[in-house]
N, C-alpha and C. Protein backbone atom coordinates (compact mmCIF):
# COMPACT_ATOMS: atom_id res chain seq x y z
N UNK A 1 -0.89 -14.62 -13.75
CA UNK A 1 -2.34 -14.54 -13.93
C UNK A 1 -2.87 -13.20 -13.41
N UNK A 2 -2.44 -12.77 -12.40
CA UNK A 2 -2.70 -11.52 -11.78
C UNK A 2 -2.14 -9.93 -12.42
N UNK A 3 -1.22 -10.51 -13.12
CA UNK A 3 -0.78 -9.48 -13.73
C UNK A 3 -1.80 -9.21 -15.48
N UNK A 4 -1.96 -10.75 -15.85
CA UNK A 4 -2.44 -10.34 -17.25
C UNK A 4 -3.85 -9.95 -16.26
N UNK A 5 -4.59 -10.41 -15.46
CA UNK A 5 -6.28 -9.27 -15.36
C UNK A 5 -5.92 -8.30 -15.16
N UNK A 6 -4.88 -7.59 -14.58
CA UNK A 6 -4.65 -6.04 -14.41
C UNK A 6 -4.65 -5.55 -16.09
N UNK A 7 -3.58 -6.21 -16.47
CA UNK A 7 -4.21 -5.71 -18.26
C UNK A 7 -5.46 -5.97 -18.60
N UNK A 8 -5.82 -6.58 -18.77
CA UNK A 8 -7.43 -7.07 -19.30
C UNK A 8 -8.23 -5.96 -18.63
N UNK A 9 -8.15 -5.85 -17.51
CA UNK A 9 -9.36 -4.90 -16.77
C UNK A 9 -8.77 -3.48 -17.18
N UNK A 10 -7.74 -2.81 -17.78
CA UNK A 10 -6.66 -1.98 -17.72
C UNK A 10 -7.31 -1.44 -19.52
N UNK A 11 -7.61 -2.40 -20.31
CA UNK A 11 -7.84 -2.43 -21.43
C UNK A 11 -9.11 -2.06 -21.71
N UNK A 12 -10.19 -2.49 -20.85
CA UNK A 12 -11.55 -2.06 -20.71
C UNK A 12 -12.11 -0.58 -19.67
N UNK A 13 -11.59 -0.11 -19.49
CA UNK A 13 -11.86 1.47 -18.41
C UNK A 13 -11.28 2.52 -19.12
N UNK A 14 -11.96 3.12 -18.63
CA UNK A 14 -11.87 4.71 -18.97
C UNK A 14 -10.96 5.51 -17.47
N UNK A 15 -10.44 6.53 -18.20
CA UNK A 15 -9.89 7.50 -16.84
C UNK A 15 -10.94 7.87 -15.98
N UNK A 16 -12.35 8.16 -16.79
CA UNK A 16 -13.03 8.43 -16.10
C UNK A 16 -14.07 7.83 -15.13
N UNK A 17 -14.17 6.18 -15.72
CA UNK A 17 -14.32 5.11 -14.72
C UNK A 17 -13.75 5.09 -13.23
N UNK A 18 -12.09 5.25 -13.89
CA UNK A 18 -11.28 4.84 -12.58
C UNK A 18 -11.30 5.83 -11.96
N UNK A 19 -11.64 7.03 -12.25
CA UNK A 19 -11.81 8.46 -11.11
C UNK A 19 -12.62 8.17 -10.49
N UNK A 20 -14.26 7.79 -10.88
CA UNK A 20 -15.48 7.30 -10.68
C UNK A 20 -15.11 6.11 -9.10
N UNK A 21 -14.55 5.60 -9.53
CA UNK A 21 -14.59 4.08 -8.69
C UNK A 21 -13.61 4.31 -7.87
N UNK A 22 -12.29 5.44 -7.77
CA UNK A 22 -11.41 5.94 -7.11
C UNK A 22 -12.29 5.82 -5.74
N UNK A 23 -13.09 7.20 -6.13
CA UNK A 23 -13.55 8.07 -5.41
C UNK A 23 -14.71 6.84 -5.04
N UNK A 24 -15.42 6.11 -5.22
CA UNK A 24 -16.49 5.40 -4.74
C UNK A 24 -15.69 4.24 -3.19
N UNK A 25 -14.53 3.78 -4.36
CA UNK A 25 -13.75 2.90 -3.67
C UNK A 25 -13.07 3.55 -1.96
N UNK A 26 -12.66 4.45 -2.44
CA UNK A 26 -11.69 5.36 -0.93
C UNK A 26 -11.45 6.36 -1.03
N UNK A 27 -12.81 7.41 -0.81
CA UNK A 27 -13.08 8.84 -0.22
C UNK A 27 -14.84 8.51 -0.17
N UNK A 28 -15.92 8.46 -1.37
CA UNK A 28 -17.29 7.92 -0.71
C UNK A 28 -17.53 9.30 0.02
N UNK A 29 -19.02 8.87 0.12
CA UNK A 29 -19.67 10.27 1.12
C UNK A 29 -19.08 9.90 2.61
N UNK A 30 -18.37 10.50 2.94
CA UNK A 30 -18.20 9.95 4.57
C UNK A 30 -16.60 9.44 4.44
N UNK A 31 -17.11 8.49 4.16
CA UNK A 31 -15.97 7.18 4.17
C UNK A 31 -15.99 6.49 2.48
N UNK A 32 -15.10 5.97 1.91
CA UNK A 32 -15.35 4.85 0.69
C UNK A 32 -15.66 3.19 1.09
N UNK A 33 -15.32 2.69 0.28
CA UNK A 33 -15.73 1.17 0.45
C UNK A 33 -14.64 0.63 1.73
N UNK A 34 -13.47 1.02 0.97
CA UNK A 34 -11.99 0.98 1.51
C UNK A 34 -11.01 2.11 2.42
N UNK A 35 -10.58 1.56 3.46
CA UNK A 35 -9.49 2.57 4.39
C UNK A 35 -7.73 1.91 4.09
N UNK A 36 -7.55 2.68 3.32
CA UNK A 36 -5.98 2.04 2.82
C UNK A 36 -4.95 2.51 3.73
N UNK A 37 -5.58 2.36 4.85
CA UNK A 37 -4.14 2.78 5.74
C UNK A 37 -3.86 2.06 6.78
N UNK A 38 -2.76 1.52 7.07
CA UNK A 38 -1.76 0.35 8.00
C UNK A 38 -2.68 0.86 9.32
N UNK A 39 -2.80 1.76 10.00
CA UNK A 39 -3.21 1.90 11.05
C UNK A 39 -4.64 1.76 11.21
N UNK A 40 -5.09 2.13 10.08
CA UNK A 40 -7.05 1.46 10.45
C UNK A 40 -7.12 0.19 10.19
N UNK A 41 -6.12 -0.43 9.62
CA UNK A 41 -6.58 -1.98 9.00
C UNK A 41 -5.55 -2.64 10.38
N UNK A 42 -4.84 -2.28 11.47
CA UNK A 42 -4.17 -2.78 12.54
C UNK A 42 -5.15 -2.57 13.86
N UNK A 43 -5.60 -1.31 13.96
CA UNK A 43 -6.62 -1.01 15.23
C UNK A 43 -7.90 -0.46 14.93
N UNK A 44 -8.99 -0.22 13.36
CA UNK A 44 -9.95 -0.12 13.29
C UNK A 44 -9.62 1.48 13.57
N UNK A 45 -8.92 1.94 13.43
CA UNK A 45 -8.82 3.63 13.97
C UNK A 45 -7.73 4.43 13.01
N UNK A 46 -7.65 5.47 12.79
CA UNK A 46 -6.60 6.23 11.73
C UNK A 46 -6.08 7.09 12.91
N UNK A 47 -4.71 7.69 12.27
CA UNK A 47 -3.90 7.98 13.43
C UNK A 47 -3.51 7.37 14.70
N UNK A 48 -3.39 5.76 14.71
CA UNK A 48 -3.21 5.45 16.03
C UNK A 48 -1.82 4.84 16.01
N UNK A 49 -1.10 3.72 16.38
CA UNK A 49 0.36 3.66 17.18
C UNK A 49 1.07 3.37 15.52
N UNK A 50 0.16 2.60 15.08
CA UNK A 50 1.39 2.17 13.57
C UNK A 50 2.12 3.03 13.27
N UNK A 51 0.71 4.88 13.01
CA UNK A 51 1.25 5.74 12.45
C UNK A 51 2.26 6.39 12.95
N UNK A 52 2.26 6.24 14.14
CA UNK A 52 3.76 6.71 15.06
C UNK A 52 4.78 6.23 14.79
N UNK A 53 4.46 5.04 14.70
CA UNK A 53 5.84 4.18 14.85
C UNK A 53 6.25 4.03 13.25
N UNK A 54 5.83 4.01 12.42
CA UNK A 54 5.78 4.61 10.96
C UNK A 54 6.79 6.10 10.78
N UNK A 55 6.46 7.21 11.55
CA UNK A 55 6.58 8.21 11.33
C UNK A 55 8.05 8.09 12.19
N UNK A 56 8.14 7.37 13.30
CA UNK A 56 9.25 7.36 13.89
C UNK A 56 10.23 6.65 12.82
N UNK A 57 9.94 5.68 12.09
CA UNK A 57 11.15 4.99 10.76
C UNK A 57 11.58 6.03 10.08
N UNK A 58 9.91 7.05 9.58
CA UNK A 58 10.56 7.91 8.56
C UNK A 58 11.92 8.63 8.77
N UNK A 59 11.65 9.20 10.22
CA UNK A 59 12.52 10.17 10.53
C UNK A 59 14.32 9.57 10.71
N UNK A 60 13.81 8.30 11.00
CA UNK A 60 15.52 8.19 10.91
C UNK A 60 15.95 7.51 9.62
N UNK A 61 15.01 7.81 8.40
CA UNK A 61 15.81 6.93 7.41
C UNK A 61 15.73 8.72 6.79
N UNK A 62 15.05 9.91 7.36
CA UNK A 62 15.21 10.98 6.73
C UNK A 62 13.77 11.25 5.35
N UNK A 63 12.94 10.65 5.81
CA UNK A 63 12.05 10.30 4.88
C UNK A 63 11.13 11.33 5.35
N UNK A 64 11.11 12.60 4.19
CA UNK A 64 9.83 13.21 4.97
C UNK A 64 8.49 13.72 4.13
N UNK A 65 7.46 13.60 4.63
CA UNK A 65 6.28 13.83 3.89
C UNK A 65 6.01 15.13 2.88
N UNK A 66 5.46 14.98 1.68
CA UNK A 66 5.52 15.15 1.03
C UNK A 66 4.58 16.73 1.17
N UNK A 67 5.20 18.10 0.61
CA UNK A 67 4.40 19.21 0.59
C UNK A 67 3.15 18.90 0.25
N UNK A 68 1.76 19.60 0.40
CA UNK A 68 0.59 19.25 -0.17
C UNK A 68 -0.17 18.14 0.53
N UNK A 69 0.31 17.49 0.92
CA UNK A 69 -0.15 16.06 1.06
C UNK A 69 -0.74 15.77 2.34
N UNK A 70 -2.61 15.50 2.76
CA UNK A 70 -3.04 15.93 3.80
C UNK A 70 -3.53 14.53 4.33
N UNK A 71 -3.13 13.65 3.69
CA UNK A 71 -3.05 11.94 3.71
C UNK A 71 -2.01 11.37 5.27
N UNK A 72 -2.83 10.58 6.07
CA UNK A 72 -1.58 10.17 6.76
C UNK A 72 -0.32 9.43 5.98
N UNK A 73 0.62 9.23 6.87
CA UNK A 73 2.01 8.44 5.75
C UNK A 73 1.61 7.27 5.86
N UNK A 74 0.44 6.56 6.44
CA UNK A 74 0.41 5.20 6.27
C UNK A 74 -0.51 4.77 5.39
N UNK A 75 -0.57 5.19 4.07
CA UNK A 75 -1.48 4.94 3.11
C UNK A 75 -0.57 4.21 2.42
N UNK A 76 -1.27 3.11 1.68
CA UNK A 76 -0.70 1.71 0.95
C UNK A 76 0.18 2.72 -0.24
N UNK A 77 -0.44 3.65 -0.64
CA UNK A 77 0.75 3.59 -1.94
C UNK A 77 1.96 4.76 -1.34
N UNK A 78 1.90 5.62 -0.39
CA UNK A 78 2.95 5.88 0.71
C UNK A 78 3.68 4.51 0.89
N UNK A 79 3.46 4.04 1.51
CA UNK A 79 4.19 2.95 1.59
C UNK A 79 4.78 1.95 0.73
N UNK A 80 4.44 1.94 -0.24
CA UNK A 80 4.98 1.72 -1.46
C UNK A 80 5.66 2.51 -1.88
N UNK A 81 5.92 3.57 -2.16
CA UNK A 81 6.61 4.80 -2.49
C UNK A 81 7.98 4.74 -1.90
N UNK A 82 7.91 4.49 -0.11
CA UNK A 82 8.63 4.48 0.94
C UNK A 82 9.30 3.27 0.32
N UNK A 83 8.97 2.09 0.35
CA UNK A 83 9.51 0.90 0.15
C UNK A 83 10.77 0.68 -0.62
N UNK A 84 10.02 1.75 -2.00
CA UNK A 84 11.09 1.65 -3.19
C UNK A 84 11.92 2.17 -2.98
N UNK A 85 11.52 3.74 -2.13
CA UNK A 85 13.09 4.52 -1.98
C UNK A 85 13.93 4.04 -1.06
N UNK A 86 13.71 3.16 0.24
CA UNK A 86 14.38 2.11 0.60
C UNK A 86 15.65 1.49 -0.26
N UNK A 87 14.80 0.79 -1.05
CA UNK A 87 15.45 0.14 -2.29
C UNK A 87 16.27 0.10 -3.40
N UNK A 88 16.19 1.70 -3.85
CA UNK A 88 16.44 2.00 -4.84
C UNK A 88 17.50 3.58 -4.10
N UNK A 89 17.54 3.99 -2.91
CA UNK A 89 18.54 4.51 -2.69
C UNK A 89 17.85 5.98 -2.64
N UNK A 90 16.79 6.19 -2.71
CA UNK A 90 16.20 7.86 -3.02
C UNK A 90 16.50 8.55 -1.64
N UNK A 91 16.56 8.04 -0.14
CA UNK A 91 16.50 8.89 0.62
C UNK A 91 18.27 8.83 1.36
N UNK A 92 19.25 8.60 0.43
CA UNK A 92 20.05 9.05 0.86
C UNK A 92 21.21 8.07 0.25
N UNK A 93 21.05 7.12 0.99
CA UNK A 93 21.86 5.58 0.44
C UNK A 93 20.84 4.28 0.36
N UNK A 94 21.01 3.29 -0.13
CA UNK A 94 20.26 1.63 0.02
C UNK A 94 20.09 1.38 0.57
N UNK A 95 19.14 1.26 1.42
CA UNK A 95 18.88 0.66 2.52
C UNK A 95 19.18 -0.90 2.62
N UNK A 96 19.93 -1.89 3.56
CA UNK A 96 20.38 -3.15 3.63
C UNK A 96 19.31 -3.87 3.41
N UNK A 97 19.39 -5.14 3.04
CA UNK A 97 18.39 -5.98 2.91
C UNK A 97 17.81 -6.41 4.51
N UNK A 98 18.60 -6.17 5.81
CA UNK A 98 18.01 -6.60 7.04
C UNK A 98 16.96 -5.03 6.62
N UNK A 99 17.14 -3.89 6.48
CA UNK A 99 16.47 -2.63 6.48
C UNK A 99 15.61 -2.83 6.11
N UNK A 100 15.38 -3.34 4.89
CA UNK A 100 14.18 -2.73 3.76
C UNK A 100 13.33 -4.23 4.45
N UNK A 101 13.75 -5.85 4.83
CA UNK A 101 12.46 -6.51 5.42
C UNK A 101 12.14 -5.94 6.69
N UNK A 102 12.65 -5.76 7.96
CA UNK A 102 12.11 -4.23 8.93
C UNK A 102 11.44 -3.83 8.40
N UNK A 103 11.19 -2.63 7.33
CA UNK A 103 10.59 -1.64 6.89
C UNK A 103 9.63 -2.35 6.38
N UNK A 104 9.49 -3.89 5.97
CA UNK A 104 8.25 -4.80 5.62
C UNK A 104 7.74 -4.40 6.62
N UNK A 105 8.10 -5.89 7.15
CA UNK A 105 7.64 -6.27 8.62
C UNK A 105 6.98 -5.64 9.10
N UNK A 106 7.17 -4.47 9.39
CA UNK A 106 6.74 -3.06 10.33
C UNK A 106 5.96 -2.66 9.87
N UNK A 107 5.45 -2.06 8.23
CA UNK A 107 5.21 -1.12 8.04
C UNK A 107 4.24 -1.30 7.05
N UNK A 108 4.15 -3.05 6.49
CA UNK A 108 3.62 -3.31 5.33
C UNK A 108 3.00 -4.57 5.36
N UNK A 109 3.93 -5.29 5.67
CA UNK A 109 3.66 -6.74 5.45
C UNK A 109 2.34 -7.68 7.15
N UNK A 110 2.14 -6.81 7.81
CA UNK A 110 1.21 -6.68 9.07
C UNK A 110 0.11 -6.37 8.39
N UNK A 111 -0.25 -6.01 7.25
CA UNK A 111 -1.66 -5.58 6.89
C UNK A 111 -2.00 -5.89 5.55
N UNK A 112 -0.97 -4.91 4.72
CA UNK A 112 -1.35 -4.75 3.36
C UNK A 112 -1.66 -6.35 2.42
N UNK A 113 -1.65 -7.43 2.63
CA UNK A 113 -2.08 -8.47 1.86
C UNK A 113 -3.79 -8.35 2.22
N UNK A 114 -3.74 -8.36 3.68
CA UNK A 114 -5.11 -8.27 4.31
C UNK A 114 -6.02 -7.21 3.55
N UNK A 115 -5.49 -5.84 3.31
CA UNK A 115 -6.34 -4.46 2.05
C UNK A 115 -6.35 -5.16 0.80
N UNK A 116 -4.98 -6.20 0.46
CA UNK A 116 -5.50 -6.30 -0.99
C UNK A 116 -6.72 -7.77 -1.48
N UNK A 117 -6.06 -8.32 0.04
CA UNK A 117 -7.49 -9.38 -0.55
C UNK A 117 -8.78 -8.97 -0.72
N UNK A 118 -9.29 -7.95 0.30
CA UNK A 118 -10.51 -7.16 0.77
C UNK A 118 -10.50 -6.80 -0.60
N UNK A 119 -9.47 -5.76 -1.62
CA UNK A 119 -9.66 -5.01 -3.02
C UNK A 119 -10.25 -5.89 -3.67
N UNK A 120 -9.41 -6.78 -4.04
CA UNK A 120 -9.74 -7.84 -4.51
C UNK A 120 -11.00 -8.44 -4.99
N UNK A 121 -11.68 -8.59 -3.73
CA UNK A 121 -12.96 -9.24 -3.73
C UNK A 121 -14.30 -8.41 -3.97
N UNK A 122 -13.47 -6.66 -4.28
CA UNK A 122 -14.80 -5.36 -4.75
C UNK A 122 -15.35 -5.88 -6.21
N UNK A 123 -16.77 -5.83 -6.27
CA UNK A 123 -17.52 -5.59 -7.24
C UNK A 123 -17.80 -4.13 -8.13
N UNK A 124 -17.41 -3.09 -7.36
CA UNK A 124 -17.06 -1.99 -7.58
C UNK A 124 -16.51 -1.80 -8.57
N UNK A 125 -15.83 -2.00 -9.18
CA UNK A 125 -14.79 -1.79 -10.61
C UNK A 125 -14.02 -3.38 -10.37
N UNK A 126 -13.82 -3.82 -11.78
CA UNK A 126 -13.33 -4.82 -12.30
C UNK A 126 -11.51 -3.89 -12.28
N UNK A 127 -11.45 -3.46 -12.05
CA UNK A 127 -9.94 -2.85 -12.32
C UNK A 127 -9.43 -2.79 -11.10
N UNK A 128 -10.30 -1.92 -10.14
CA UNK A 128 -9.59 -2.30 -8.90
C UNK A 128 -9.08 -3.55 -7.88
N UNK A 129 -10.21 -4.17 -8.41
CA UNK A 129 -10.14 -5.66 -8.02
C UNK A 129 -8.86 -6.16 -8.60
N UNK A 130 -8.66 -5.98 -9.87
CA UNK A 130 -7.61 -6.99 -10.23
C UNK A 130 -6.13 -6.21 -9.78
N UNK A 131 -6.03 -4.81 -9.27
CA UNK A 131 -5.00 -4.39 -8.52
C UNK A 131 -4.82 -4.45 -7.20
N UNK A 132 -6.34 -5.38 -6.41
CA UNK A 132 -6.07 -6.06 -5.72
C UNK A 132 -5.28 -7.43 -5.51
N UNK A 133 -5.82 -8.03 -6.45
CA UNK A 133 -5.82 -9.32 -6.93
C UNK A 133 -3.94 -9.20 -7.04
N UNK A 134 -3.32 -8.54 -8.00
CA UNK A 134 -1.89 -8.14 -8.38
C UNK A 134 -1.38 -7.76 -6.54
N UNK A 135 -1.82 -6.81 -5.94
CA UNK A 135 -1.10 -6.72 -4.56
C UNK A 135 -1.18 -7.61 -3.72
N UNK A 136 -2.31 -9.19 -3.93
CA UNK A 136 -1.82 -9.49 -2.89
C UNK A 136 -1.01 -10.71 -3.10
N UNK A 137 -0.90 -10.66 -4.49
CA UNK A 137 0.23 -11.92 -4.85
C UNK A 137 1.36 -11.28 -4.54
N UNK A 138 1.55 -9.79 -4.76
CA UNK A 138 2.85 -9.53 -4.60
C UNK A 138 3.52 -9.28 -3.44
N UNK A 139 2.53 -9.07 -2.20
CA UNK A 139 2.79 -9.16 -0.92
C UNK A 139 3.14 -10.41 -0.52
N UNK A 140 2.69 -11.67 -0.95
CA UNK A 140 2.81 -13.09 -0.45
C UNK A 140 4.71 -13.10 -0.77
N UNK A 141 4.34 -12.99 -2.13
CA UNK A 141 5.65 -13.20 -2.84
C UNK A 141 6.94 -12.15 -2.10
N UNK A 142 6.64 -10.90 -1.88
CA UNK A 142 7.38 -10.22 -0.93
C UNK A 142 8.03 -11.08 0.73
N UNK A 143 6.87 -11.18 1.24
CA UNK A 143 6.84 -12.03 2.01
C UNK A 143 7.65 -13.23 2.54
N UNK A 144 7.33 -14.43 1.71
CA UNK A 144 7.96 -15.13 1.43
C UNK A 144 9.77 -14.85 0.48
N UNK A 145 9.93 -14.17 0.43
CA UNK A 145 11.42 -13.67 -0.14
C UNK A 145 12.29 -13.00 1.32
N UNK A 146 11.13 -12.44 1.84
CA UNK A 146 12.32 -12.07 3.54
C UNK A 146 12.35 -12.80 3.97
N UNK A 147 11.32 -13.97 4.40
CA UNK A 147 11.48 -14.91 4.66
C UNK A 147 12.74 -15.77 4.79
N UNK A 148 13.18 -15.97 3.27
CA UNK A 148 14.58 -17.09 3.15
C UNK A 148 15.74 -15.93 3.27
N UNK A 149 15.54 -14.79 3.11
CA UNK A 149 16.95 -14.04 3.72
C UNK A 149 17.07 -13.58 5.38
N UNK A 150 16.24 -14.50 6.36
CA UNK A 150 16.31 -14.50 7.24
C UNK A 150 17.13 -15.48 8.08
C-alpha cells in the first residue's frame, strides 16, 4: 500500500514541485519543516554524540564522507547510502549480518521510523508524505527482520 501511494503521488508532481517542497520541507528560511538527522531527532541538537559515534563506525568500516558534501553524515539518506554499502560490499567487503543490524541499531533504527512517521503526516506535499509513509514501513519491516536473526 505504501509503495503504490509513492507511485500515485510520484505520478502527480512535477520536478519542480518536489524542489519546491524539498526546500520548504528541509532547508526553509532558517530551518525546514523537517531535521533529517539521527542526532537532532536523538538529542534535539545537530552535531552531538550520535554524530560521533556515527563517524567513529565510519572510520572503521573505512567509510568516508563524500567530497563537496557540507551535510553532517547523519542525514537519513547518508545513512541509507551507508546501509547499502554495508550490504552490498561497496566499502571494501560485506559486511556480516551481526554488522549491518549494529549499523541498524546504532545508526538508524533509534530514530529514523520516528522522521518517517513525522514525513508522513506533512501536508506539505502529498509526495513526501507518501515517502514517508514507504520509510516507515520499511524501517518496521527492517526492524523486525534483525530481530529474528538475533
Amino acid at each position: 500500500q505504501a509503495l503504490a501511494g509513492l507511485s500515485t503521488a510520484a505520478e502527480t508532481t512535477t520536478a519542480e514541485k518536489l524542489l519546491r517542497a524539498y526546500e520548504d520541507l528541509f532547508i526553509g528560511l532558517g530551518r525546514g519543516e523537517f531535521v533529517p538527522y539521527g542526532s537532532y531527532y536523538l538529542t534535539g541538537f545537530l552535531h552531538e554524540k550520535p554524530l560521533a559515534d556515527l563517524r567513529a563506525t565510519m572510520s572503521r568500516y573505512g567509510i568516508e564522507r563524500s567530497e563537496g558534501v557540507s551535510e553532517p553524515e547523519d542525514h537519513i539518506a547518508a545513512l541509507m547510502q551507508m546501509m547499502e554499502g554495508l550490504i552490498s560490499g561497496d566499502f571494501g567487503q560485506v559486511a556480516t549480518l551481526d554488522e549491518q543490524r549494529q549499523f541498524f541499531v546504532e545508526h538508524i533504527g533509534s530514530w529514523a521510523g520516528h522522521f518517517f512517521k513525522d514525513l508522513s503526516a506533512t501536508d506539505t506535499d502529498a509526495f513526501y508524505a507518501a515517502v514517508g509513509a514507504l520509510g516507515r514501513v520499511f524501517m518496521a519491516v527492517e526492524a523486525d527482520a534483525f530481530a529474528m536473526t538475533e
